[in-house]
Each structure stands twice: as C-alpha cells, then as structure tokens.
Protein backbone atom coordinates (compact mmCIF):
# COMPACT_ATOMS: atom_id res chain seq x y z
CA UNK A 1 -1.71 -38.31 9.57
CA UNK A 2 -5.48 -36.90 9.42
CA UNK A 3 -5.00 -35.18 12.76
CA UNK A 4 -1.37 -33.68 11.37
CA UNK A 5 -2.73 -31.98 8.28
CA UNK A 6 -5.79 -30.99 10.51
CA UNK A 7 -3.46 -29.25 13.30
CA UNK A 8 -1.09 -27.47 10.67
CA UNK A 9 -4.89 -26.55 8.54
CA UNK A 10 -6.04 -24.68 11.66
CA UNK A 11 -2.59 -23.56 12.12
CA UNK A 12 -2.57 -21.44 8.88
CA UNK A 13 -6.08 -20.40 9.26
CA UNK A 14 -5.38 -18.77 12.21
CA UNK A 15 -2.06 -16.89 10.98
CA UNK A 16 -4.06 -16.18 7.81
CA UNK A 17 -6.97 -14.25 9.84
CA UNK A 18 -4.87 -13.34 12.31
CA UNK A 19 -2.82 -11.22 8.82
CA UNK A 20 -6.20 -10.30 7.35
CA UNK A 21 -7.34 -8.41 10.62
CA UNK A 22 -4.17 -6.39 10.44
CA UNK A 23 -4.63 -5.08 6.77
CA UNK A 24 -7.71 -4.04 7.65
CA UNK A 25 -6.99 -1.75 10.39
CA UNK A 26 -3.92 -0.35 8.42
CA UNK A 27 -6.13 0.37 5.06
CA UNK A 28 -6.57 4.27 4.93
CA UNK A 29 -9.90 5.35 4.00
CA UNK A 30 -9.17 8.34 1.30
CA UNK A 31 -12.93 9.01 1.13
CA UNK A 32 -13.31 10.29 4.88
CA UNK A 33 -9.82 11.98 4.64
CA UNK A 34 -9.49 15.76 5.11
CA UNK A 35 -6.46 17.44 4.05
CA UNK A 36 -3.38 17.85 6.16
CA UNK A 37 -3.39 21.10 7.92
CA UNK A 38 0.05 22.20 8.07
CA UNK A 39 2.00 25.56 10.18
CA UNK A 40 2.75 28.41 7.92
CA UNK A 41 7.17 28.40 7.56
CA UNK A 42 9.03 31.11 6.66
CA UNK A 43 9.92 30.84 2.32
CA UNK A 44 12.52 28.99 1.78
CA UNK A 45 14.73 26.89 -0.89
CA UNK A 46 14.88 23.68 -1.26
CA UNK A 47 17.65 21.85 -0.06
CA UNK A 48 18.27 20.32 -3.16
CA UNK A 49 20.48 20.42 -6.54
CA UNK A 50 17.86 20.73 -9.01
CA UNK A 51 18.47 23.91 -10.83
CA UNK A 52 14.54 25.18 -10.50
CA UNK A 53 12.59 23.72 -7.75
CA UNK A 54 9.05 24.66 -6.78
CA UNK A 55 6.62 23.29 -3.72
CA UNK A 56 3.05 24.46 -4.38
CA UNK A 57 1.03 23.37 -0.99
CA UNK A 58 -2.25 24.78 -1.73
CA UNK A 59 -2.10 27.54 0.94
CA UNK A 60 -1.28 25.09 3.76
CA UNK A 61 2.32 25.99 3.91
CA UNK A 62 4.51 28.54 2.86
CA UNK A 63 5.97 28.10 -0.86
CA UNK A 64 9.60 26.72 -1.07
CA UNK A 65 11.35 27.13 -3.93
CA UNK A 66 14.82 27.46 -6.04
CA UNK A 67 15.66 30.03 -8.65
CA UNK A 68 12.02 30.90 -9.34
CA UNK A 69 10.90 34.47 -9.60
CA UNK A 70 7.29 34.67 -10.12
CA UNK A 71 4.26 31.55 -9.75
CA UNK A 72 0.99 32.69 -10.52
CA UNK A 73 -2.35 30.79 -10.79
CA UNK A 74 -3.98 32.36 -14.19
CA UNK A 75 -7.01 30.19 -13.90
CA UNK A 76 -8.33 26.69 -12.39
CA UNK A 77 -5.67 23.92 -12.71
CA UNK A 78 -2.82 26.06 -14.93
CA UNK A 79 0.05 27.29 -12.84
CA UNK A 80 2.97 29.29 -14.14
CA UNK A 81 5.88 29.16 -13.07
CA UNK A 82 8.91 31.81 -13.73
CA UNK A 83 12.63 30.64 -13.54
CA UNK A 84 14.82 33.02 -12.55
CA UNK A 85 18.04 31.48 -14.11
CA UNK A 86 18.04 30.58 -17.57
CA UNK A 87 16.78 27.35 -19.15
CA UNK A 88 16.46 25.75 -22.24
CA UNK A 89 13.20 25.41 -22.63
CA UNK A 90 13.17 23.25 -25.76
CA UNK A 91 15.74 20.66 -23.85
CA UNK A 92 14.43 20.44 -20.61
CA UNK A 93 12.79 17.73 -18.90
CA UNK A 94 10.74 18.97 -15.88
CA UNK A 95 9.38 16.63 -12.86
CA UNK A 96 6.17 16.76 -11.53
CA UNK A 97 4.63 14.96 -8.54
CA UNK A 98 1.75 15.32 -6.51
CA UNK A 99 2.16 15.84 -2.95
CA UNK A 100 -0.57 14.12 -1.17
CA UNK A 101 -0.12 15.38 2.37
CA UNK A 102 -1.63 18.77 0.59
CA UNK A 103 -4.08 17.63 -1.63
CA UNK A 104 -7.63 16.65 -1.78
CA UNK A 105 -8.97 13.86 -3.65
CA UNK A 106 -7.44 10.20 -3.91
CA UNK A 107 -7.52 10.08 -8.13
CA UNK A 108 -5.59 13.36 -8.80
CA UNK A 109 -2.81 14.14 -11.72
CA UNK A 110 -0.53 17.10 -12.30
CA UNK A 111 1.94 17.24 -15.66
CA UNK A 112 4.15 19.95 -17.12
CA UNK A 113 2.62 21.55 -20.49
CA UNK A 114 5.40 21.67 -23.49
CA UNK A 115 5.65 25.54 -23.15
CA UNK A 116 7.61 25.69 -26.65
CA UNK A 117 4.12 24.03 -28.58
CA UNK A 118 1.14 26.60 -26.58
CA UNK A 119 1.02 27.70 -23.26
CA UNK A 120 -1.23 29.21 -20.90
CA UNK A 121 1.64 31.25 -19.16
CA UNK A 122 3.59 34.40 -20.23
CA UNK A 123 6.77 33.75 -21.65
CA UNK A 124 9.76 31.82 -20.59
CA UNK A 125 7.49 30.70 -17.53
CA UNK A 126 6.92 26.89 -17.16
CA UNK A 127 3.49 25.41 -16.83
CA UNK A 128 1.95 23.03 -14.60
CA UNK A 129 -1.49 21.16 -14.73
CA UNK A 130 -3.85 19.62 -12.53
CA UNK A 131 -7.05 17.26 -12.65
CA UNK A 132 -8.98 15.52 -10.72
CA UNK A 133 -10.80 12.79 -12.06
CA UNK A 134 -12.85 11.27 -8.53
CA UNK A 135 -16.08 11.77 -9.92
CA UNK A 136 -15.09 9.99 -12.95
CA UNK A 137 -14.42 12.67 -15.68
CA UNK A 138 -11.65 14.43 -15.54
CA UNK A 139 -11.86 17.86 -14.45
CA UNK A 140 -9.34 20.91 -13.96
CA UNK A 141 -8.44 21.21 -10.09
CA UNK A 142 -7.54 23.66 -7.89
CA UNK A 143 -7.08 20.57 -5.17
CA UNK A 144 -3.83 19.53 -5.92
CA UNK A 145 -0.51 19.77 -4.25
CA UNK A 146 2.68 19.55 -6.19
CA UNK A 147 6.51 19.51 -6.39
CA UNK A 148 8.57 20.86 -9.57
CA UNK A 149 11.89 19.69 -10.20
CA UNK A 150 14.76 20.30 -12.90
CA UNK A 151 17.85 19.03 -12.42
C-alpha cells in the first residue's frame, strides 16, 4: 500500500510542476510591455448599434466612431466628446472601457463625468476621464486608451 500512495504522490507532483512551469511561461510581464503599435485605418464607424460610439487609441490608430461630431482633448486626462444626434443627457448611461492594446500602464481607469452636475467640456459634449495610478497615487493620464458606448 506504501509503494501505491508513493507512485500516485510522485504522480501528482509531477503533473503539478509539470502545470506550474506552464503558468509561468504564459504570465505577461506588464512592466517590460511597450504599447501596441498599430497601422493608421481610414475613420470609420463602428459596426455597432449603440447610438454614440467613440474609439480613442491614443494616436496609434485612426479614431472610429458613431454619431459624434467633435472630440477634443482640453487638458491631461479630460476628453470631450460631441454627439451629433441628440441625447438626453440627464437619462443616459454611458460605457466606458479601457482598451489595453493602446494603453500604457497596467493600473489605469477611465469613467464618464455627470456632465449635467460640472463639466470640463463645452456644452452638450460628454466627458471622459483618465488616471493612472502605477506609481501609487492616482494621477490624470494622457496614457489611456478607451471605448465609449451608448446604446
């Protein structure tokens, strides 16, 4: 019985190691990464049926978008964004996600701003926000990719 439990011990050691060498080589090191350089494509919409839909890739590719007229960049980490249809701005519920592919930095954040409370943007525009908190405060950034949706 000894040599039984001995065999199937050495059995699942092996697998065990044999599983812990694989996560290692698949673990991505963010700390080494450099951003994703990415071709230049003509501006285009989304394929998508959000009503407003905005792609902001930091320069690496061109901007796609839906029913947005103007973006601008008024100042580090505040983006506006201009909807060219009309929205309710006091009953709309905007989505924002970082695109990682585009950014740079590993502990990154970017959040609509209530435009109807105070704003950074002219009128009517919506407004997006960025940080980067890597060096452990939270700062403004200028690093970060994102995607704008409202359905």
């Amino acid at each position: 019985m000894k040599s039984l439990t001995g065999i199937v011990s050495i059995a699942l050691a092996t697998v065990l190691a044999c599983s812990a060498l694989s996560f290692a080589e698949e673990t991505y090191n963010a700390a080494g990464a450099e951003p994703a350089v990415q071709t230049h494509a003509p501006e285009t919409a989304f394929a998508t049926n959000a009503k407003v839909a905005y792609f902001y890739s930091r320069g690496f590719d061109a901007a796609r978008y839906k029913n947005v007229s103007a973006f601008s960049n008024p100042s580090t980490g505040i983006y506006c964004i201009t909807p060219s249809v009309s929205l309710n701005l006091a009953k709309i519920y905007p989505m924002v996600s970082i695109e990682w592919g585009a950014s740079t930095g590993s502990a990154l954040l970017a959040y609509w701003r209530d435009t109807n409370s105070s704003t950074n943007c002219p009128a009517g525009a919506l407004e997006v926000q960025t940080y980067d908190f890597n060096s452990g405060t939270i700062e403004a950034s200028g690093n970060v990719a994102f995607d704008l949706i409202i359905e």
